[in-house]
C-alpha atoms as a PDB file:
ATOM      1  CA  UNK A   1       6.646  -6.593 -30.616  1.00  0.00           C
ATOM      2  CA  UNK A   2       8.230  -7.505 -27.504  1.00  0.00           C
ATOM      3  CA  UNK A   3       4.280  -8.867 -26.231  1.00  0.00           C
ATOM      4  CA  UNK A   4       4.669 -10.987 -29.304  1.00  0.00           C
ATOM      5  CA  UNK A   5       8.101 -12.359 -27.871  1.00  0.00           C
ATOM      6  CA  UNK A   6       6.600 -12.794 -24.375  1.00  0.00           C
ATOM      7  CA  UNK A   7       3.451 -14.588 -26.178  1.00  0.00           C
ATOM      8  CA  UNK A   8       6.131 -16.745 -27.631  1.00  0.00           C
ATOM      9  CA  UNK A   9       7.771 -17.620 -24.363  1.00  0.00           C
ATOM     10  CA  UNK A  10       4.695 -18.564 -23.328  1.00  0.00           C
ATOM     11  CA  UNK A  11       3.273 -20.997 -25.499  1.00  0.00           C
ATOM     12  CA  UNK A  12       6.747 -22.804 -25.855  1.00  0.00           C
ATOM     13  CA  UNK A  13       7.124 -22.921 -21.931  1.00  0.00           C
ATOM     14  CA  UNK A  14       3.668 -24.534 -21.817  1.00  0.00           C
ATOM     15  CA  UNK A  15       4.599 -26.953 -24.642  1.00  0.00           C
ATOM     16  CA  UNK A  16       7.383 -27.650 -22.163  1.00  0.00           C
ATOM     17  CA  UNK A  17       4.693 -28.743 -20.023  1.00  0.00           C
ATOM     18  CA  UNK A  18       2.260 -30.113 -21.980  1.00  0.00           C
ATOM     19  CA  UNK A  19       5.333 -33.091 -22.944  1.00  0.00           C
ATOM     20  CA  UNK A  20       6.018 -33.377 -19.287  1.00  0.00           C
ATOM     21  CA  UNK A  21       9.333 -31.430 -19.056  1.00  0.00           C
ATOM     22  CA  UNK A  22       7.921 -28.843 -16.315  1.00  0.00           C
ATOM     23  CA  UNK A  23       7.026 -30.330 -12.908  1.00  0.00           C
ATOM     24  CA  UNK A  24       4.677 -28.835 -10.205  1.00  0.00           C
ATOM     25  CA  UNK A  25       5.962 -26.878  -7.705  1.00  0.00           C
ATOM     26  CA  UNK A  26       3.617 -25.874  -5.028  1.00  0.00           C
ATOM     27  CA  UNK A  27       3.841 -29.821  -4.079  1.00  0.00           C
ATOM     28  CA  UNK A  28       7.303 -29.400  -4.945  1.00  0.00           C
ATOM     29  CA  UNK A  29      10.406 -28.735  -3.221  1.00  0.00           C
ATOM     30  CA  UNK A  30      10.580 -24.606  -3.754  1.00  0.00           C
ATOM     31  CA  UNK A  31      14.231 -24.388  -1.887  1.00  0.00           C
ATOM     32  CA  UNK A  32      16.525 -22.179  -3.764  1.00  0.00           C
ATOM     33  CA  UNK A  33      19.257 -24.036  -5.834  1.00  0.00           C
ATOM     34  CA  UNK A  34      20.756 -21.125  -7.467  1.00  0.00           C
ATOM     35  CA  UNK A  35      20.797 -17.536  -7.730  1.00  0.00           C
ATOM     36  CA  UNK A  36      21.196 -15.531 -11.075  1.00  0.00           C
ATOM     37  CA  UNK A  37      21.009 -11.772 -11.210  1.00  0.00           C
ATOM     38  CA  UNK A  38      18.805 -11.487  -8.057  1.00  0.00           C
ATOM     39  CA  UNK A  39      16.046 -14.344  -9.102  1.00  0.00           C
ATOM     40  CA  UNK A  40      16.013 -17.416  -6.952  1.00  0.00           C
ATOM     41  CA  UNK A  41      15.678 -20.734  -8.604  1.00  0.00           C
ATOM     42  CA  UNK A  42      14.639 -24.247  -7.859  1.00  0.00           C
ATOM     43  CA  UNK A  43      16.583 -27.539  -8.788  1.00  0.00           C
ATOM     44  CA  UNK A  44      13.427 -27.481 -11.625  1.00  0.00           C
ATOM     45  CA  UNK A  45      14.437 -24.466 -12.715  1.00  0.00           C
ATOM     46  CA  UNK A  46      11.308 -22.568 -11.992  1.00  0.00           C
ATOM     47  CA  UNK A  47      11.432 -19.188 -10.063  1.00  0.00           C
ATOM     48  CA  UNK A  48      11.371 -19.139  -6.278  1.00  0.00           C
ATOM     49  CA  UNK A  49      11.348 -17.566  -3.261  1.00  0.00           C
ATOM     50  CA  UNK A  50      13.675 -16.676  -0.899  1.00  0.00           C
ATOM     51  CA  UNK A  51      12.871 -15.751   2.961  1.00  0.00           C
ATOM     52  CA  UNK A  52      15.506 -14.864   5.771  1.00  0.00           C
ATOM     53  CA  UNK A  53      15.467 -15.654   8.645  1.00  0.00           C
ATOM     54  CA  UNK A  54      14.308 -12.237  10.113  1.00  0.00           C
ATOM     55  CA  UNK A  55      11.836 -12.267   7.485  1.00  0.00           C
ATOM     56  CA  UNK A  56      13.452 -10.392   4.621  1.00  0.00           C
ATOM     57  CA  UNK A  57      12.115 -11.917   1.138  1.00  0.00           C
ATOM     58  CA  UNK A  58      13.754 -11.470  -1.991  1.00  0.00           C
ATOM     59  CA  UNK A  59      13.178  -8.608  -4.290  1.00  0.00           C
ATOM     60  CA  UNK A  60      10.522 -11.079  -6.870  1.00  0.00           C
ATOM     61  CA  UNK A  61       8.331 -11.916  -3.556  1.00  0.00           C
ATOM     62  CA  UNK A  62       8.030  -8.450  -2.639  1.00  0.00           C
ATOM     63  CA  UNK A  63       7.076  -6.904  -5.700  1.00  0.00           C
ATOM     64  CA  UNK A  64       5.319 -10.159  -6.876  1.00  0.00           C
ATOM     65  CA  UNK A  65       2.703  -9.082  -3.327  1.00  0.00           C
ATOM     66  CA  UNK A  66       2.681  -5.557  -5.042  1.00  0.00           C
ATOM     67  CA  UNK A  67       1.730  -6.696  -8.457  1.00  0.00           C
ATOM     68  CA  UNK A  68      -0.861  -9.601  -7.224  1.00  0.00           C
ATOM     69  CA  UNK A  69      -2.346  -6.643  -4.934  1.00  0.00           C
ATOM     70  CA  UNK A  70      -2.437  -4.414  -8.264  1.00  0.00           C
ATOM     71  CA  UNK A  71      -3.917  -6.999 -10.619  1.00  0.00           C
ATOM     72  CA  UNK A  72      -5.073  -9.957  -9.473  1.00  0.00           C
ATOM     73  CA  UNK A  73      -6.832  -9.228  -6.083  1.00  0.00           C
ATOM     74  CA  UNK A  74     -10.248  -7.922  -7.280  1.00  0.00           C
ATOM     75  CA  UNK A  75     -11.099 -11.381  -7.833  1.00  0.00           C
ATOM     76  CA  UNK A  76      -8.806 -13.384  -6.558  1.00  0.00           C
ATOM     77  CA  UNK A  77      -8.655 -11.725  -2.975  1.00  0.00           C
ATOM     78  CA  UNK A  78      -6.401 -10.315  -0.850  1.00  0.00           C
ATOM     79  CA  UNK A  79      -3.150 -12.267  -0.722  1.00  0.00           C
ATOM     80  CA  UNK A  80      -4.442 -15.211  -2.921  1.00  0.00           C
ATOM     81  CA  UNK A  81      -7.341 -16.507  -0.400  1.00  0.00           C
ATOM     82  CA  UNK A  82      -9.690 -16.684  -3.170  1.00  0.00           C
ATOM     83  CA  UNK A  83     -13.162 -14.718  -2.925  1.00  0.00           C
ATOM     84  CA  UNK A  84     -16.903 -15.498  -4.623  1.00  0.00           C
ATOM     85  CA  UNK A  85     -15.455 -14.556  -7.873  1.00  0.00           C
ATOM     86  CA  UNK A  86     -12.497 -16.415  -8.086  1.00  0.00           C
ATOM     87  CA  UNK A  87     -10.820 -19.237  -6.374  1.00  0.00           C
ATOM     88  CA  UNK A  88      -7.356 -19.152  -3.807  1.00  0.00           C
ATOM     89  CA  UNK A  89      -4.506 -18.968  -5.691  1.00  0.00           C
ATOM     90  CA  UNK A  90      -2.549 -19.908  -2.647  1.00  0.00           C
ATOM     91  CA  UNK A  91      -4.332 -23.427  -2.718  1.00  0.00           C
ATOM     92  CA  UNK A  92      -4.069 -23.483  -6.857  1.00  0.00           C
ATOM     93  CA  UNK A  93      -0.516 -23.144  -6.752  1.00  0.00           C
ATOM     94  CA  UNK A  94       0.029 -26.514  -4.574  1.00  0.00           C
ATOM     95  CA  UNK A  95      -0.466 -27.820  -8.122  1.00  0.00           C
ATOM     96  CA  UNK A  96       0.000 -25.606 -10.705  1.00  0.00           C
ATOM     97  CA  UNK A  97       3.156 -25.910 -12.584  1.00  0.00           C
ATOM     98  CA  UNK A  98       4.856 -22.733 -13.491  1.00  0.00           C
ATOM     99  CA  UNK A  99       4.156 -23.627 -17.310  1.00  0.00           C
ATOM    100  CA  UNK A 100       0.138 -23.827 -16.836  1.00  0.00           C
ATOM    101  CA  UNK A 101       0.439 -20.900 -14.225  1.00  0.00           C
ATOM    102  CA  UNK A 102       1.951 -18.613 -17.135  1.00  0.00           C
ATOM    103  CA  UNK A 103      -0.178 -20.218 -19.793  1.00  0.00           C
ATOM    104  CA  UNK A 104      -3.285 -19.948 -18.121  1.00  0.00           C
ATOM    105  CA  UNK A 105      -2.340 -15.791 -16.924  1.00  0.00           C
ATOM    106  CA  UNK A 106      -1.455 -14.951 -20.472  1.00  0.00           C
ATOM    107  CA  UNK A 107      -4.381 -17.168 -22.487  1.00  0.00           C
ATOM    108  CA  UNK A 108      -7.324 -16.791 -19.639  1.00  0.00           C
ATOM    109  CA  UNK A 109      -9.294 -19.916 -18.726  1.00  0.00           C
ATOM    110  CA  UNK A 110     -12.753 -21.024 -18.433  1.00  0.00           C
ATOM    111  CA  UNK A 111     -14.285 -23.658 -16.072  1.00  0.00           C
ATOM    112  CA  UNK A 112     -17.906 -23.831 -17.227  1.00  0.00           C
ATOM    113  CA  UNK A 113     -20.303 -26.419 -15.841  1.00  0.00           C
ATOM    114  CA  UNK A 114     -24.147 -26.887 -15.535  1.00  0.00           C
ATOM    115  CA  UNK A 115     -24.013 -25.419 -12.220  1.00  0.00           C
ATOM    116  CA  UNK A 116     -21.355 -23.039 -12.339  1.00  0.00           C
ATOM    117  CA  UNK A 117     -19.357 -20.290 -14.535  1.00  0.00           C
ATOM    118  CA  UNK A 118     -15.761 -19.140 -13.963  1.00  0.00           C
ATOM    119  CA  UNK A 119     -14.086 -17.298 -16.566  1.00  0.00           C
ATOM    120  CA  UNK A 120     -10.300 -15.955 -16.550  1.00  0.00           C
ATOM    121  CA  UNK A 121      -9.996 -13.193 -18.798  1.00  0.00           C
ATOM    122  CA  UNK A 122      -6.306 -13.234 -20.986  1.00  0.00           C
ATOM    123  CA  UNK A 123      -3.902 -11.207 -19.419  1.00  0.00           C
ATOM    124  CA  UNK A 124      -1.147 -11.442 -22.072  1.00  0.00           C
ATOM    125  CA  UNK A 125      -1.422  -8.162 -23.254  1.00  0.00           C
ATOM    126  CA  UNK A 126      -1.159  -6.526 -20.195  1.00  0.00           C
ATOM    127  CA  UNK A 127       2.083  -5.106 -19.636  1.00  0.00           C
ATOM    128  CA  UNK A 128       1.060  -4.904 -15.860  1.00  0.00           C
ATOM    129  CA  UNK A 129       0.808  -8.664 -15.571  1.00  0.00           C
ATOM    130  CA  UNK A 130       3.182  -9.979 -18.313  1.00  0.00           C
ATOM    131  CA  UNK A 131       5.805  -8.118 -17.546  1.00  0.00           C
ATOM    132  CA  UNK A 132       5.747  -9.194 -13.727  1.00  0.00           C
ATOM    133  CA  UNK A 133       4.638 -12.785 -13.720  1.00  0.00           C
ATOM    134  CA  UNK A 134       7.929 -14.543 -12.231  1.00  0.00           C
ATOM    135  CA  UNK A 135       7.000 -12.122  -9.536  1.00  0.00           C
ATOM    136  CA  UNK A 136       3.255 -13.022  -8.931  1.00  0.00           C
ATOM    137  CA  UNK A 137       4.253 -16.542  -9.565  1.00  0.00           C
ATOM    138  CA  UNK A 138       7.217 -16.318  -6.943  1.00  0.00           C
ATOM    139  CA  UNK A 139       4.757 -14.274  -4.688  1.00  0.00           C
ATOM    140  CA  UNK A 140       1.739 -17.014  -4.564  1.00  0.00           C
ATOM    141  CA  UNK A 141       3.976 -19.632  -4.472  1.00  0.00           C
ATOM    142  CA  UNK A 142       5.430 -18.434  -1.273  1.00  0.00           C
ATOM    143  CA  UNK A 143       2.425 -17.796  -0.134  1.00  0.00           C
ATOM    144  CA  UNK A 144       1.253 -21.521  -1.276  1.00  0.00           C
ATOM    145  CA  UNK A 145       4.239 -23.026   0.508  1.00  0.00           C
ATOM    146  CA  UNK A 146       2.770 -21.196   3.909  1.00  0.00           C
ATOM    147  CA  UNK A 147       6.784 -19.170   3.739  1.00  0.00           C
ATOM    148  CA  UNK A 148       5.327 -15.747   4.177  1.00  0.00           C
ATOM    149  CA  UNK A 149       2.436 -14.413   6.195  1.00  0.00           C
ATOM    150  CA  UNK A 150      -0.762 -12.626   4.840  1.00  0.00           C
ATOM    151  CA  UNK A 151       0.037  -8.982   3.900  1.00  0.00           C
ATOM    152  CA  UNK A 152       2.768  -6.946   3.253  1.00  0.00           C
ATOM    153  CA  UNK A 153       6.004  -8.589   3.591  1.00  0.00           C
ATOM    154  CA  UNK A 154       7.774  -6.263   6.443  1.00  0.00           C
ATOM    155  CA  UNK A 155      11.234  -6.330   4.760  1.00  0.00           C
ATOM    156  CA  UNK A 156      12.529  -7.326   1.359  1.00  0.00           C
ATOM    157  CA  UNK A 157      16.086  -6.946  -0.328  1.00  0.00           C
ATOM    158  CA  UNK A 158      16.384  -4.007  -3.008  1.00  0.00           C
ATOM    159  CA  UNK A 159      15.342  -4.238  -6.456  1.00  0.00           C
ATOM    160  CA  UNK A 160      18.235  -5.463  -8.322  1.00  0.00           C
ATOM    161  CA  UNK A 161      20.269  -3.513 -11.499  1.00  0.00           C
ATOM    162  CA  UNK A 162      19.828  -6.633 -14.259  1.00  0.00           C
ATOM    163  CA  UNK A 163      15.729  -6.970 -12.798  1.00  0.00           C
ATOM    164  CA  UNK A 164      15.450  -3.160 -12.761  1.00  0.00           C
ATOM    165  CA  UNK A 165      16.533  -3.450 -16.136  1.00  0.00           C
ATOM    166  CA  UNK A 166      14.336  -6.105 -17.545  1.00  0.00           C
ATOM    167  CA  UNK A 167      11.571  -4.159 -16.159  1.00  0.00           C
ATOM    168  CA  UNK A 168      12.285  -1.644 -18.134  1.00  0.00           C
ATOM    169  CA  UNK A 169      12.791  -3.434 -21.072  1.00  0.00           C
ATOM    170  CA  UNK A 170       9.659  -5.193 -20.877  1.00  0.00           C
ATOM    171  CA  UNK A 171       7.444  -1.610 -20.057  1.00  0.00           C
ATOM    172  CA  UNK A 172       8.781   0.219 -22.591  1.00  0.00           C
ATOM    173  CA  UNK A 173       9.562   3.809 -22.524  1.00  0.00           C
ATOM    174  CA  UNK A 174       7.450   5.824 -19.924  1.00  0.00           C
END
Protein backbone atom coordinates (compact mmCIF):
# COMPACT_ATOMS: atom_id res chain seq x y z
CA UNK A 1 0.00 0.00 0.00
CA UNK A 2 2.26 2.60 1.06
CA UNK A 3 4.47 1.78 -2.61
CA UNK A 4 1.13 2.60 -4.11
CA UNK A 5 1.17 6.06 -2.18
CA UNK A 6 4.84 6.66 -3.10
CA UNK A 7 3.85 5.63 -6.88
CA UNK A 8 1.29 8.31 -6.44
CA UNK A 9 3.69 10.97 -5.29
CA UNK A 10 5.47 10.26 -8.07
CA UNK A 11 3.49 10.57 -11.01
CA UNK A 12 1.77 13.80 -9.58
CA UNK A 13 5.30 15.38 -8.81
CA UNK A 14 6.23 14.65 -12.44
CA UNK A 15 2.90 16.09 -13.68
CA UNK A 16 4.23 19.01 -11.66
CA UNK A 17 6.90 18.99 -14.09
CA UNK A 18 5.61 17.99 -17.08
CA UNK A 19 3.25 21.68 -16.80
CA UNK A 20 6.41 23.47 -15.94
CA UNK A 21 5.90 23.98 -12.15
CA UNK A 22 9.33 22.12 -11.18
CA UNK A 23 12.56 23.83 -12.32
CA UNK A 24 16.07 22.23 -12.76
CA UNK A 25 18.32 22.31 -10.18
CA UNK A 26 21.73 21.08 -10.93
CA UNK A 27 21.90 24.48 -13.14
CA UNK A 28 20.07 25.87 -10.38
CA UNK A 29 20.81 27.70 -7.36
CA UNK A 30 20.94 24.52 -4.67
CA UNK A 31 21.57 27.06 -1.50
CA UNK A 32 19.45 26.10 1.38
CA UNK A 33 16.35 28.39 1.96
CA UNK A 34 14.83 26.53 4.72
CA UNK A 35 15.16 23.77 7.00
CA UNK A 36 12.23 21.40 8.11
CA UNK A 37 12.78 18.42 10.34
CA UNK A 38 16.47 17.97 9.31
CA UNK A 39 15.89 18.20 5.25
CA UNK A 40 17.41 21.19 3.57
CA UNK A 41 15.43 22.96 0.97
CA UNK A 42 15.88 25.25 -1.95
CA UNK A 43 13.86 28.54 -2.72
CA UNK A 44 12.21 25.77 -5.47
CA UNK A 45 11.37 23.72 -2.94
CA UNK A 46 13.34 20.73 -4.00
CA UNK A 47 15.65 18.89 -1.47
CA UNK A 48 19.22 20.04 -0.94
CA UNK A 49 22.31 19.83 0.47
CA UNK A 50 23.93 21.25 3.14
CA UNK A 51 27.94 21.35 3.67
CA UNK A 52 29.89 23.10 6.64
CA UNK A 53 32.46 24.61 6.51
CA UNK A 54 34.75 21.85 8.03
CA UNK A 55 33.07 19.60 5.76
CA UNK A 56 30.19 18.19 7.77
CA UNK A 57 27.10 17.44 5.29
CA UNK A 58 23.73 17.03 6.36
CA UNK A 59 22.23 13.80 7.42
CA UNK A 60 20.25 13.30 3.47
CA UNK A 61 23.90 13.75 1.75
CA UNK A 62 25.42 11.26 3.87
CA UNK A 63 23.11 8.56 3.69
CA UNK A 64 22.03 9.62 0.12
CA UNK A 65 26.35 8.46 -0.67
CA UNK A 66 25.33 5.24 1.32
CA UNK A 67 22.25 4.45 -0.62
CA UNK A 68 23.74 5.55 -4.25
CA UNK A 69 26.83 3.21 -3.16
CA UNK A 70 24.11 0.40 -2.29
CA UNK A 71 21.95 0.74 -5.39
CA UNK A 72 22.91 2.67 -7.99
CA UNK A 73 26.75 2.22 -8.37
CA UNK A 74 26.92 -1.11 -10.30
CA UNK A 75 26.10 0.83 -13.22
CA UNK A 76 26.25 4.06 -12.58
CA UNK A 77 29.82 4.06 -10.90
CA UNK A 78 31.33 4.98 -7.99
CA UNK A 79 30.11 8.35 -6.76
CA UNK A 80 27.97 9.12 -9.93
CA UNK A 81 31.03 9.25 -12.59
CA UNK A 82 29.15 7.14 -14.87
CA UNK A 83 30.79 3.75 -16.21
CA UNK A 84 30.26 1.64 -19.78
CA UNK A 85 26.92 0.71 -18.55
CA UNK A 86 25.48 3.73 -17.53
CA UNK A 87 26.09 7.37 -17.81
CA UNK A 88 27.42 10.12 -14.77
CA UNK A 89 24.79 11.01 -12.77
CA UNK A 90 26.87 13.82 -11.45
CA UNK A 91 26.79 15.43 -15.05
CA UNK A 92 22.82 14.28 -15.48
CA UNK A 93 21.86 16.09 -12.56
CA UNK A 94 23.18 19.65 -13.99
CA UNK A 95 19.80 19.20 -15.70
CA UNK A 96 17.60 16.96 -14.31
CA UNK A 97 14.80 18.39 -12.38
CA UNK A 98 13.94 16.68 -9.20
CA UNK A 99 10.44 15.71 -10.84
CA UNK A 100 12.11 13.71 -13.95
CA UNK A 101 14.94 12.53 -11.48
CA UNK A 102 12.12 10.73 -9.29
CA UNK A 103 10.04 9.86 -12.31
CA UNK A 104 12.62 8.41 -14.25
CA UNK A 105 14.13 6.21 -10.71
CA UNK A 106 10.67 4.94 -10.01
CA UNK A 107 9.34 4.28 -13.93
CA UNK A 108 12.99 3.23 -15.51
CA UNK A 109 13.95 4.75 -18.86
CA UNK A 110 15.13 3.70 -22.14
CA UNK A 111 17.39 5.57 -24.64
CA UNK A 112 17.42 3.25 -27.66
CA UNK A 113 19.05 4.27 -30.93
CA UNK A 114 20.47 2.52 -34.09
CA UNK A 115 23.77 2.57 -32.58
CA UNK A 116 23.21 2.26 -29.07
CA UNK A 117 20.98 0.63 -26.11
CA UNK A 118 20.57 2.01 -22.58
CA UNK A 119 17.91 0.74 -20.51
CA UNK A 120 16.95 1.90 -16.78
CA UNK A 121 15.21 -0.74 -15.11
CA UNK A 122 11.99 0.70 -12.66
CA UNK A 123 13.03 1.06 -9.32
CA UNK A 124 9.65 1.96 -7.77
CA UNK A 125 9.17 -1.05 -6.05
CA UNK A 126 12.21 -1.14 -4.37
CA UNK A 127 11.95 -0.17 -0.93
CA UNK A 128 15.83 0.31 -1.04
CA UNK A 129 15.57 3.09 -3.59
CA UNK A 130 12.04 4.55 -3.02
CA UNK A 131 12.24 4.90 0.26
CA UNK A 132 15.65 6.92 0.08
CA UNK A 133 15.42 8.99 -3.05
CA UNK A 134 15.49 12.68 -1.47
CA UNK A 135 18.70 11.20 -0.24
CA UNK A 136 20.29 9.93 -3.56
CA UNK A 137 18.81 12.94 -5.15
CA UNK A 138 20.37 15.32 -2.38
CA UNK A 139 23.58 13.11 -2.62
CA UNK A 140 24.20 13.48 -6.63
CA UNK A 141 23.15 16.76 -6.60
CA UNK A 142 25.88 17.73 -4.27
CA UNK A 143 28.00 15.90 -5.98
CA UNK A 144 26.69 17.66 -9.41
CA UNK A 145 27.17 21.08 -7.85
CA UNK A 146 31.11 19.97 -7.31
CA UNK A 147 30.02 20.69 -3.00
CA UNK A 148 31.45 17.42 -1.86
CA UNK A 149 34.47 15.41 -2.91
CA UNK A 150 34.50 11.80 -4.38
CA UNK A 151 33.96 9.20 -1.59
CA UNK A 152 32.83 9.03 1.69
CA UNK A 153 31.86 12.23 3.13
CA UNK A 154 34.35 12.42 6.37
CA UNK A 155 31.68 13.90 8.70
CA UNK A 156 27.93 14.29 8.56
CA UNK A 157 25.29 15.50 11.25
CA UNK A 158 23.17 12.59 12.97
CA UNK A 159 20.24 11.05 11.54
CA UNK A 160 17.39 13.02 12.68
CA UNK A 161 14.09 11.69 15.01
CA UNK A 162 11.14 12.89 12.29
CA UNK A 163 13.74 11.27 9.18
CA UNK A 164 14.49 8.25 11.41
CA UNK A 165 10.94 7.99 11.56
CA UNK A 166 9.88 8.28 8.00
CA UNK A 167 12.37 5.68 7.35
CA UNK A 168 10.71 3.55 9.21
CA UNK A 169 7.51 4.24 8.03
CA UNK A 170 8.39 3.83 4.57
CA UNK A 171 10.44 0.13 5.29
CA UNK A 172 7.95 -1.30 7.11
CA UNK A 173 8.35 -3.53 10.00
CA UNK A 174 11.78 -5.42 10.06
Amino acid sequence: MKIKVFLMGVALFSCAFLTGNVRADGSGDPTTVKEVDGKYYDKEGNPTYKVQPDSTVNWLTYSGFLRYHSECHVCHGPDGEGSSFAPALKNSLKSLSYGEFLAIVAMGRQNVTSSTGNVMPSFGQNKNVVCYLDNIFVYLRARANDAIERGRPPKHEPKPPAIAKEENNCMGPL
